[in-house]
PDB file of N, CA and C in Angstrom:
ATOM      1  N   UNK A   1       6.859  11.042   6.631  1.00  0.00           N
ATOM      2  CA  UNK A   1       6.468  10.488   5.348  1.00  0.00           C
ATOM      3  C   UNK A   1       5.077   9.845   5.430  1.00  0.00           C
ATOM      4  N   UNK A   2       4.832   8.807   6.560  1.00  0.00           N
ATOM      5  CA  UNK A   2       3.462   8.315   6.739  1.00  0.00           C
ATOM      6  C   UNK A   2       3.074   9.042   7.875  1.00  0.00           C
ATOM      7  N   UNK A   3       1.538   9.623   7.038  1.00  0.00           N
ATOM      8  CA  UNK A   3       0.831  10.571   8.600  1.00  0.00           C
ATOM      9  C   UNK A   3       0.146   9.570   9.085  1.00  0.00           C
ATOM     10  N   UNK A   4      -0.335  10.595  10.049  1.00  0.00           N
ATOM     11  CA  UNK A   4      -1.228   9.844  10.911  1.00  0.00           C
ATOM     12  C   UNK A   4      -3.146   9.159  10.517  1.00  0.00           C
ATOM     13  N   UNK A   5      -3.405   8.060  10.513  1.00  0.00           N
ATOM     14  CA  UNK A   5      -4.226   7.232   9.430  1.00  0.00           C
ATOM     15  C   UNK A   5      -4.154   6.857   8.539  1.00  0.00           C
ATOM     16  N   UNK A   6      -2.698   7.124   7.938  1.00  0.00           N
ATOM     17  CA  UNK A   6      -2.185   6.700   6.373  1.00  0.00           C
ATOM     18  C   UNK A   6      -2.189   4.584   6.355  1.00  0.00           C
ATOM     19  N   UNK A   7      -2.895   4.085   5.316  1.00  0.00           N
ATOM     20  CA  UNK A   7      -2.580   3.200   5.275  1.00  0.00           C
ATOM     21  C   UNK A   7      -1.363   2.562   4.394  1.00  0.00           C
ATOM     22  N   UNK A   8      -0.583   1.455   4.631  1.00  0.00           N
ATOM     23  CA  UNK A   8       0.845   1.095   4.208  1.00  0.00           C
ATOM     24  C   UNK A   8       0.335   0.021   3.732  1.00  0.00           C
ATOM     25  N   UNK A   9       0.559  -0.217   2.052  1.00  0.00           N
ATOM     26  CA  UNK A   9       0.550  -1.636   1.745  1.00  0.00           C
ATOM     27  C   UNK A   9       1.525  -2.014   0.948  1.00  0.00           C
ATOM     28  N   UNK A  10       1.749  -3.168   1.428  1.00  0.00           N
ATOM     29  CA  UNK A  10       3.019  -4.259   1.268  1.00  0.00           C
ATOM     30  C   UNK A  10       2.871  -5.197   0.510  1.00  0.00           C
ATOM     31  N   UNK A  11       3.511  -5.543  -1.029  1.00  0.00           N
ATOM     32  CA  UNK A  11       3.683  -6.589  -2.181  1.00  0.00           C
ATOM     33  C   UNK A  11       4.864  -7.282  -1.722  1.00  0.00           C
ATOM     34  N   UNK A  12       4.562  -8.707  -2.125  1.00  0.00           N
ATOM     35  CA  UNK A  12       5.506  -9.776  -1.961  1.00  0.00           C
ATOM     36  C   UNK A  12       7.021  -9.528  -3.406  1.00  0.00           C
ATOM     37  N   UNK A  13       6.576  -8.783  -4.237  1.00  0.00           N
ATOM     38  CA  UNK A  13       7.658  -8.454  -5.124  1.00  0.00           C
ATOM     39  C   UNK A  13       7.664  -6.903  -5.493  1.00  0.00           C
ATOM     40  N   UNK A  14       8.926  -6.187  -5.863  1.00  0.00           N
ATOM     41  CA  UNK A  14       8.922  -5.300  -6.796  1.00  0.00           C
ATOM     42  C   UNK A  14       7.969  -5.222  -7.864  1.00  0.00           C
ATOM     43  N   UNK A  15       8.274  -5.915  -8.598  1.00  0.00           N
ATOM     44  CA  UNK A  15       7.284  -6.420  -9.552  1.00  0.00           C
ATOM     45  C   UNK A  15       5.790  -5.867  -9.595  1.00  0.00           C
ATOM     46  N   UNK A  16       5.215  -6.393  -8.305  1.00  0.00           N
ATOM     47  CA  UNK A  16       4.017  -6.385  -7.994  1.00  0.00           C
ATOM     48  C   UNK A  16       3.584  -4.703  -7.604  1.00  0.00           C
ATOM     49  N   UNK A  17       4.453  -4.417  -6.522  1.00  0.00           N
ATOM     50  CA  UNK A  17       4.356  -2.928  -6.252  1.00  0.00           C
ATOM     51  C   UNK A  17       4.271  -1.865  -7.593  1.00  0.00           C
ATOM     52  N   UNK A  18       5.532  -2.317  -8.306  1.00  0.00           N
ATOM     53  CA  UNK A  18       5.261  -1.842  -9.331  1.00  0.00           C
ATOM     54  C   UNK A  18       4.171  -1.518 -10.318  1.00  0.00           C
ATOM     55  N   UNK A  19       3.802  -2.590 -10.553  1.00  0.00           N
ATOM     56  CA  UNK A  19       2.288  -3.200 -11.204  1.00  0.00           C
ATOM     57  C   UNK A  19       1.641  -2.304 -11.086  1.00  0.00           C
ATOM     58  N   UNK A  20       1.081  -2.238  -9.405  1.00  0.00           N
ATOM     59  CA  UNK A  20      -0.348  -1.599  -8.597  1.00  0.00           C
ATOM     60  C   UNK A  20       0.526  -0.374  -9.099  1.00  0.00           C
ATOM     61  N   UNK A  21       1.396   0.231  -8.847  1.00  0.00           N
ATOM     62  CA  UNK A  21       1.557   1.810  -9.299  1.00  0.00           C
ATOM     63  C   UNK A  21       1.328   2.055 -10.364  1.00  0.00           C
ATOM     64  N   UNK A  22       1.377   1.012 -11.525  1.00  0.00           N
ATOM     65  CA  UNK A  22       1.054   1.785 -12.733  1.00  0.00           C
ATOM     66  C   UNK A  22      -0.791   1.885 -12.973  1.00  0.00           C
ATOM     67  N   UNK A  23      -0.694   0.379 -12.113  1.00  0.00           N
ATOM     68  CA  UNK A  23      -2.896   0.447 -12.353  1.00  0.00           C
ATOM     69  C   UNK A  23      -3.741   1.160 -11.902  1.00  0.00           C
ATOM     70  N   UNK A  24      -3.111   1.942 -10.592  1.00  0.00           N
ATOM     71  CA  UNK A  24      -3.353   2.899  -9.786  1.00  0.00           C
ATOM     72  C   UNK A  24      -3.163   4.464 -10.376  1.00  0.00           C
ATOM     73  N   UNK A  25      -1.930   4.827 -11.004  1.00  0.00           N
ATOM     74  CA  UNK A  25      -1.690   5.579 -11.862  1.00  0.00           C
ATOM     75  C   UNK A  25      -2.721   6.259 -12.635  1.00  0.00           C
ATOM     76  N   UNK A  26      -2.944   4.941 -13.827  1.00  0.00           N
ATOM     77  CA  UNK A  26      -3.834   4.457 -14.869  1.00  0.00           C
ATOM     78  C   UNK A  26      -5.679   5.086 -14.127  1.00  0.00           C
ATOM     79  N   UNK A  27      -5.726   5.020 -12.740  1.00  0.00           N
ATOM     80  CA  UNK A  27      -6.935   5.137 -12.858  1.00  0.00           C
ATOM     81  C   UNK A  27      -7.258   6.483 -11.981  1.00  0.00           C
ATOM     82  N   UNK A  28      -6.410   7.245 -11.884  1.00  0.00           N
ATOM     83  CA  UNK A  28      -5.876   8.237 -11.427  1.00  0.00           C
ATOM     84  C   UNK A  28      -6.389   8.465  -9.412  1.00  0.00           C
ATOM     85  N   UNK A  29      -6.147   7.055  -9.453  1.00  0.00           N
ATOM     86  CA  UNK A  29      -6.379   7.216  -7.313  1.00  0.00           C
ATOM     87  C   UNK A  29      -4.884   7.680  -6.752  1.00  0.00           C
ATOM     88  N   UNK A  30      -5.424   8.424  -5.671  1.00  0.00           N
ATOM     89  CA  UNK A  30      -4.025   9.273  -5.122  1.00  0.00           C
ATOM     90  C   UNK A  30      -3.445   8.268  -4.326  1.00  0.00           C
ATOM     91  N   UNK A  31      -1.953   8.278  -4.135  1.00  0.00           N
ATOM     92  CA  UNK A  31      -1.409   7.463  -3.248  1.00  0.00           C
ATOM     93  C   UNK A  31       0.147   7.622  -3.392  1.00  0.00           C
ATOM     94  N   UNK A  32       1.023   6.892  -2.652  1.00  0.00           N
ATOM     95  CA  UNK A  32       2.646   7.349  -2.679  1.00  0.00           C
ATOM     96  C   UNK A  32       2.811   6.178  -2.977  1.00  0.00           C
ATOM     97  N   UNK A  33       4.263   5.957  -3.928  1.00  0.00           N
ATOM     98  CA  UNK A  33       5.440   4.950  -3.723  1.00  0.00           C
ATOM     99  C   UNK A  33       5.777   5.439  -2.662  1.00  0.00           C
ATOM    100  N   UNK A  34       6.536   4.732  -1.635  1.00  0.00           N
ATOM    101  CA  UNK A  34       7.535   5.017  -0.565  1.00  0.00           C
ATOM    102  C   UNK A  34       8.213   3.992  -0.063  1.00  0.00           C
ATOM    103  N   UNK A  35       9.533   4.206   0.433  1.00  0.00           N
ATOM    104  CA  UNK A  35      10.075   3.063   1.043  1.00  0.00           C
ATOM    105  C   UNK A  35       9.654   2.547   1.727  1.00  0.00           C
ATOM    106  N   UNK A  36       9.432   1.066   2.227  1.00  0.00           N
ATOM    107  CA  UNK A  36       8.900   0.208   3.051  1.00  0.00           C
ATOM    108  C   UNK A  36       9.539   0.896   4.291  1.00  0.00           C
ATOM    109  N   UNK A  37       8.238   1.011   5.149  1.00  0.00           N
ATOM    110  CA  UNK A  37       9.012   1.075   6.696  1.00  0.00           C
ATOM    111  C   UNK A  37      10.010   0.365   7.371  1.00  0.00           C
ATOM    112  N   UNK A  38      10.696   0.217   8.076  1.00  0.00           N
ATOM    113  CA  UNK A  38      11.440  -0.866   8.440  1.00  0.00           C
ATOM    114  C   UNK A  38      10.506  -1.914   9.207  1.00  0.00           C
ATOM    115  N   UNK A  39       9.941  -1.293  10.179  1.00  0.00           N
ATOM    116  CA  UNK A  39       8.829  -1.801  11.021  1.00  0.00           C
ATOM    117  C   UNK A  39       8.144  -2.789  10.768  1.00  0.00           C
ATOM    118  N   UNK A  40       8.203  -3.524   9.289  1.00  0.00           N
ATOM    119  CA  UNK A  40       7.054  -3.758   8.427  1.00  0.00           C
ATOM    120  C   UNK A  40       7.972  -4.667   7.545  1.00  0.00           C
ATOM    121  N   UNK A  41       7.213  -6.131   7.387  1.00  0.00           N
ATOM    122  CA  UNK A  41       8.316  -7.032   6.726  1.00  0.00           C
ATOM    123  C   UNK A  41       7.758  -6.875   4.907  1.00  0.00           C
ATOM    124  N   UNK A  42       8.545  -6.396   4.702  1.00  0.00           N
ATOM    125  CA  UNK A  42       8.240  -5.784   3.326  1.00  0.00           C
ATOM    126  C   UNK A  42       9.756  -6.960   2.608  1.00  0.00           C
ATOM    127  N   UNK A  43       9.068  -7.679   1.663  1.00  0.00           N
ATOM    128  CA  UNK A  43       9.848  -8.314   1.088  1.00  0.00           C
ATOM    129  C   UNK A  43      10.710  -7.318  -0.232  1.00  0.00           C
ATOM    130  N   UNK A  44      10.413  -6.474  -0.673  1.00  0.00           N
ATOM    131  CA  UNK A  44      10.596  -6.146  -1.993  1.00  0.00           C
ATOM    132  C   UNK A  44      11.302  -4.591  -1.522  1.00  0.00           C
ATOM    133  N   UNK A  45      11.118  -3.896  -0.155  1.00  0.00           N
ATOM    134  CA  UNK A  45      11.864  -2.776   0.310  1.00  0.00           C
ATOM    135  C   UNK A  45      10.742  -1.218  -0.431  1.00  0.00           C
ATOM    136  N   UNK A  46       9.588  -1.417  -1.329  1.00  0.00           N
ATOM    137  CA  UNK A  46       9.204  -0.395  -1.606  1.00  0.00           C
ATOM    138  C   UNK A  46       7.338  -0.597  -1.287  1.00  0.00           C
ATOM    139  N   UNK A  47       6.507   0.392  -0.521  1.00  0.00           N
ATOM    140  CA  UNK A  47       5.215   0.238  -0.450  1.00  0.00           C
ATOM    141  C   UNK A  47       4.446   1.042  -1.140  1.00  0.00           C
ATOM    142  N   UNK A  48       2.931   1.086  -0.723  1.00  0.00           N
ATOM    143  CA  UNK A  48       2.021   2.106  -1.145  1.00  0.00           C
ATOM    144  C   UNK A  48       1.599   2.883   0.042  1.00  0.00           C
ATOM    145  N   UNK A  49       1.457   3.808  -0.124  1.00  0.00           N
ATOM    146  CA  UNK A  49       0.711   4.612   1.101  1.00  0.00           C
ATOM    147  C   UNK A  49      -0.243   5.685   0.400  1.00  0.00           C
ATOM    148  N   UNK A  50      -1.733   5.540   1.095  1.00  0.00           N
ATOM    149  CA  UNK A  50      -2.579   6.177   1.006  1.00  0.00           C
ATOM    150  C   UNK A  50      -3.672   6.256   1.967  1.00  0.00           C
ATOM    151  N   UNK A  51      -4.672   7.543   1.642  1.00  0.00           N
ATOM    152  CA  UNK A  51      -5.518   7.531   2.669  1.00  0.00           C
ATOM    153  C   UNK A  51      -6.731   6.647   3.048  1.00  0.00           C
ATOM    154  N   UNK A  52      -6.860   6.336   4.084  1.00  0.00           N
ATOM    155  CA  UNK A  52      -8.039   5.256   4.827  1.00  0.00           C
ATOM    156  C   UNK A  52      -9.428   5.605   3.523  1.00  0.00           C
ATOM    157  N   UNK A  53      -9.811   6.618   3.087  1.00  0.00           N
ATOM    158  CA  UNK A  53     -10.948   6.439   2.272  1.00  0.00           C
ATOM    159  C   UNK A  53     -10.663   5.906   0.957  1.00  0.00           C
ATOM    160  N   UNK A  54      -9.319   6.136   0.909  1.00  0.00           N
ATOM    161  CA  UNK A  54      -9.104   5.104  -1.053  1.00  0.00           C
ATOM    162  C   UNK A  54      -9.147   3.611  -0.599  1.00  0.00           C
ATOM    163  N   UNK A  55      -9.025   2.718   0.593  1.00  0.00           N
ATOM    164  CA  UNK A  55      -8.825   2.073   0.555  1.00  0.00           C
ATOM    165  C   UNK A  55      -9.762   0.578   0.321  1.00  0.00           C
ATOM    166  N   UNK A  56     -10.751   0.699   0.111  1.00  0.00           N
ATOM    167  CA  UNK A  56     -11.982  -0.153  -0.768  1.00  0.00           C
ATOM    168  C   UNK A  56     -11.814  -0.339  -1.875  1.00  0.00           C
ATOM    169  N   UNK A  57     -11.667   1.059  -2.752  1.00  0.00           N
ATOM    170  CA  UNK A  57     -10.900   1.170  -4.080  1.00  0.00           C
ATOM    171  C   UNK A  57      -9.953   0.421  -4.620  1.00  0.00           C
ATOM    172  N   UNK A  58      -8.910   0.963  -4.053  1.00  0.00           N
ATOM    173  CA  UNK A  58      -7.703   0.480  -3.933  1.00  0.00           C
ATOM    174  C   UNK A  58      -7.801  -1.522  -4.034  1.00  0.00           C
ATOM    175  N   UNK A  59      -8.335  -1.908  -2.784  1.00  0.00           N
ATOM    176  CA  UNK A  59      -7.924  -3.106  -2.675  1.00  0.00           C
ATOM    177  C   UNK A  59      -8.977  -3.843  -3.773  1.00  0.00           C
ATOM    178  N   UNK A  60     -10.343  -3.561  -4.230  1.00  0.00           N
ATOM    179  CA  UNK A  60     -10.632  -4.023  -5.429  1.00  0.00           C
ATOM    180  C   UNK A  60     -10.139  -3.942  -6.827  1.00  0.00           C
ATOM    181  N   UNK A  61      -9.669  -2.877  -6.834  1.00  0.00           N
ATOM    182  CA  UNK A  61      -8.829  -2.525  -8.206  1.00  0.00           C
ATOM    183  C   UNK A  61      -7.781  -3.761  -8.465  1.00  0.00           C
ATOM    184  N   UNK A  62      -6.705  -3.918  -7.512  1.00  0.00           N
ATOM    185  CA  UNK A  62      -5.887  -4.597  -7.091  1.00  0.00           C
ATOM    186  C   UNK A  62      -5.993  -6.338  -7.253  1.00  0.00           C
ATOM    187  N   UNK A  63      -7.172  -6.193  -6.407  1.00  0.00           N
ATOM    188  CA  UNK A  63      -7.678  -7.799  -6.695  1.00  0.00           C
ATOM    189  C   UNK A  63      -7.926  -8.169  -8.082  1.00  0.00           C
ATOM    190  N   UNK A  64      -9.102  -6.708  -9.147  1.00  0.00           N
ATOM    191  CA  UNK A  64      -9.544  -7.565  -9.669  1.00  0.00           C
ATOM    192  C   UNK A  64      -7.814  -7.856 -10.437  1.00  0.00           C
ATOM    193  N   UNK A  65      -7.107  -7.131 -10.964  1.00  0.00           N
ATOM    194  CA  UNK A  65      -6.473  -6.915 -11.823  1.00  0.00           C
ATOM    195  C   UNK A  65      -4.977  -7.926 -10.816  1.00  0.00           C
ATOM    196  N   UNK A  66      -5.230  -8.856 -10.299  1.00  0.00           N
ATOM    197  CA  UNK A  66      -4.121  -9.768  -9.902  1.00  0.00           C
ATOM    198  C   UNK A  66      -3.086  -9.520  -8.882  1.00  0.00           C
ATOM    199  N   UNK A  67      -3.142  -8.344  -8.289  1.00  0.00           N
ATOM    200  CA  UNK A  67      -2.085  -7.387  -7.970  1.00  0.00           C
ATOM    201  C   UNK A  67      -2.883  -7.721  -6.725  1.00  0.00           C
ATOM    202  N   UNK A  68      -3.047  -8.875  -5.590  1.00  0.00           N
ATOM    203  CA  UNK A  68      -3.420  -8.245  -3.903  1.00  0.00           C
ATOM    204  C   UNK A  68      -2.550  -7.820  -3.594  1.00  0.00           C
ATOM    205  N   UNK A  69      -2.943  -6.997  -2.565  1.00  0.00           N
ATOM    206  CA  UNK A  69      -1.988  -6.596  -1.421  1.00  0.00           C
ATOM    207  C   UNK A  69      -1.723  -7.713  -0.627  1.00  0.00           C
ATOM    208  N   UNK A  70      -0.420  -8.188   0.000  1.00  0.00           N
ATOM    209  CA  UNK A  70      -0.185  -9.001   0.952  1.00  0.00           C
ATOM    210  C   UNK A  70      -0.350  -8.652   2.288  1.00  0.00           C
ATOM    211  N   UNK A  71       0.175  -7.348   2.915  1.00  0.00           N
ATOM    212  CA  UNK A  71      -0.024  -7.085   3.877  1.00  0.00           C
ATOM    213  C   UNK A  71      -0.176  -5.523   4.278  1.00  0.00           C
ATOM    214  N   UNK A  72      -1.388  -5.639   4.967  1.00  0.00           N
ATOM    215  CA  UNK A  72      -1.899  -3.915   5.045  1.00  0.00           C
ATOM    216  C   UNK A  72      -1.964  -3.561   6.537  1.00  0.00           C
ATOM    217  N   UNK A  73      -1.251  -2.212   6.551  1.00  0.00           N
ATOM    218  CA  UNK A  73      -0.603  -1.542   8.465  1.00  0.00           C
ATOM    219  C   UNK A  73      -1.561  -0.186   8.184  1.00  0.00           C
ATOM    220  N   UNK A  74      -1.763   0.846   9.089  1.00  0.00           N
ATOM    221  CA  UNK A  74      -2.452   2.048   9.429  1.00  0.00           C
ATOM    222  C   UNK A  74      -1.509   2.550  10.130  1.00  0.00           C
ATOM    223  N   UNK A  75      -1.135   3.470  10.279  1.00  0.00           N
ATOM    224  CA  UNK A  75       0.139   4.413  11.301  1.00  0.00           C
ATOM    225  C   UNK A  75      -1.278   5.117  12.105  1.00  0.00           C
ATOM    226  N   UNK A  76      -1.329   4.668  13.295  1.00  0.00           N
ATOM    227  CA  UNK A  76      -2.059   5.410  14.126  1.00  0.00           C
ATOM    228  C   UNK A  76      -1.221   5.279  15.681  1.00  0.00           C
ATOM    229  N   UNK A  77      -1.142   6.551  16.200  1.00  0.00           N
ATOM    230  CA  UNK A  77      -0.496   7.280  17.100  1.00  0.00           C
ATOM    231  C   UNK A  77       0.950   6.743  17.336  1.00  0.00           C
ATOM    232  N   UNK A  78       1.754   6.894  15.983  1.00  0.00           N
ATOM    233  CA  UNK A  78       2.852   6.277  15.748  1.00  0.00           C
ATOM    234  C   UNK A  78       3.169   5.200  15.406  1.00  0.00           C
ATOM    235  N   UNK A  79       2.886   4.281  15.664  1.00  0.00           N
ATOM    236  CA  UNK A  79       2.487   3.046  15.583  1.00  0.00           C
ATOM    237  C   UNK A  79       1.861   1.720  14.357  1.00  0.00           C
ATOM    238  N   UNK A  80       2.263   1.708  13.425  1.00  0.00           N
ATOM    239  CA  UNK A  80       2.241   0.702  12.351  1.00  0.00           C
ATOM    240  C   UNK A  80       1.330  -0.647  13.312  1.00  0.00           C
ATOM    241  N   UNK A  81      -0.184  -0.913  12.565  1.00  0.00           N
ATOM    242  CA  UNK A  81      -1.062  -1.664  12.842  1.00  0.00           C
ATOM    243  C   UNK A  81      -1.546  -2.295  11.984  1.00  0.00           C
ATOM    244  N   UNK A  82      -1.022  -3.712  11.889  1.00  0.00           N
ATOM    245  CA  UNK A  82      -1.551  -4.392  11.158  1.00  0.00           C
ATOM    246  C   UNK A  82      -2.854  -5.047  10.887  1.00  0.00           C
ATOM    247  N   UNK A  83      -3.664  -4.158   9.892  1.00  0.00           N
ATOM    248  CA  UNK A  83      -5.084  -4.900   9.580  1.00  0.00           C
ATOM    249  C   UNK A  83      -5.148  -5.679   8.567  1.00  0.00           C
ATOM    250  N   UNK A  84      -4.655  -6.416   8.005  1.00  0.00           N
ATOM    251  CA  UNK A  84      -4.867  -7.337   6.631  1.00  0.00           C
ATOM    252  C   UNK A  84      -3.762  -8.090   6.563  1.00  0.00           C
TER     253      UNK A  84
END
């Protein structure tokens, strides 16, 4: 489900995840709902995953519009890495 360089980001609510999917949607940047990894303390059980170049995008969009990300991982050589 997450390849390899995919970044994973993690909202403190449903709610919130939700949110970013529709603003994200709305502005047509590519990216997945997916279940939270286990690996990964995901309060709300659902993330975002997309590729390392949306992710500037992504996290300004987000900001401006109220929605941060709480916590952001990279799957590189298996491995969930937390950068943010």
């Amino acid at each position: 489900m997450v390849k390899e360089g995919d970044y994973v980001a993690v909202f403190h609510s449903v709610h919130r995840v939700l949110k970013a999917e529709k603003i994200l949607k709305a502005a047509g940047i590519a990216f997945r709902l997916i279940p939270a990894p286990r690996q990964l303390s995901a309060d709300c059980g659902l993330a975002l995953c997309f590729a390392q170049a949306e992710h500037a995008g992504i996290d300004d969009m987000l900001g401006r519009d109220g929605v941060p990300i709480a916590e952001l991982w990279v799957m590189q050589a298996g491995i969930y890495t937390q950068i943010m």
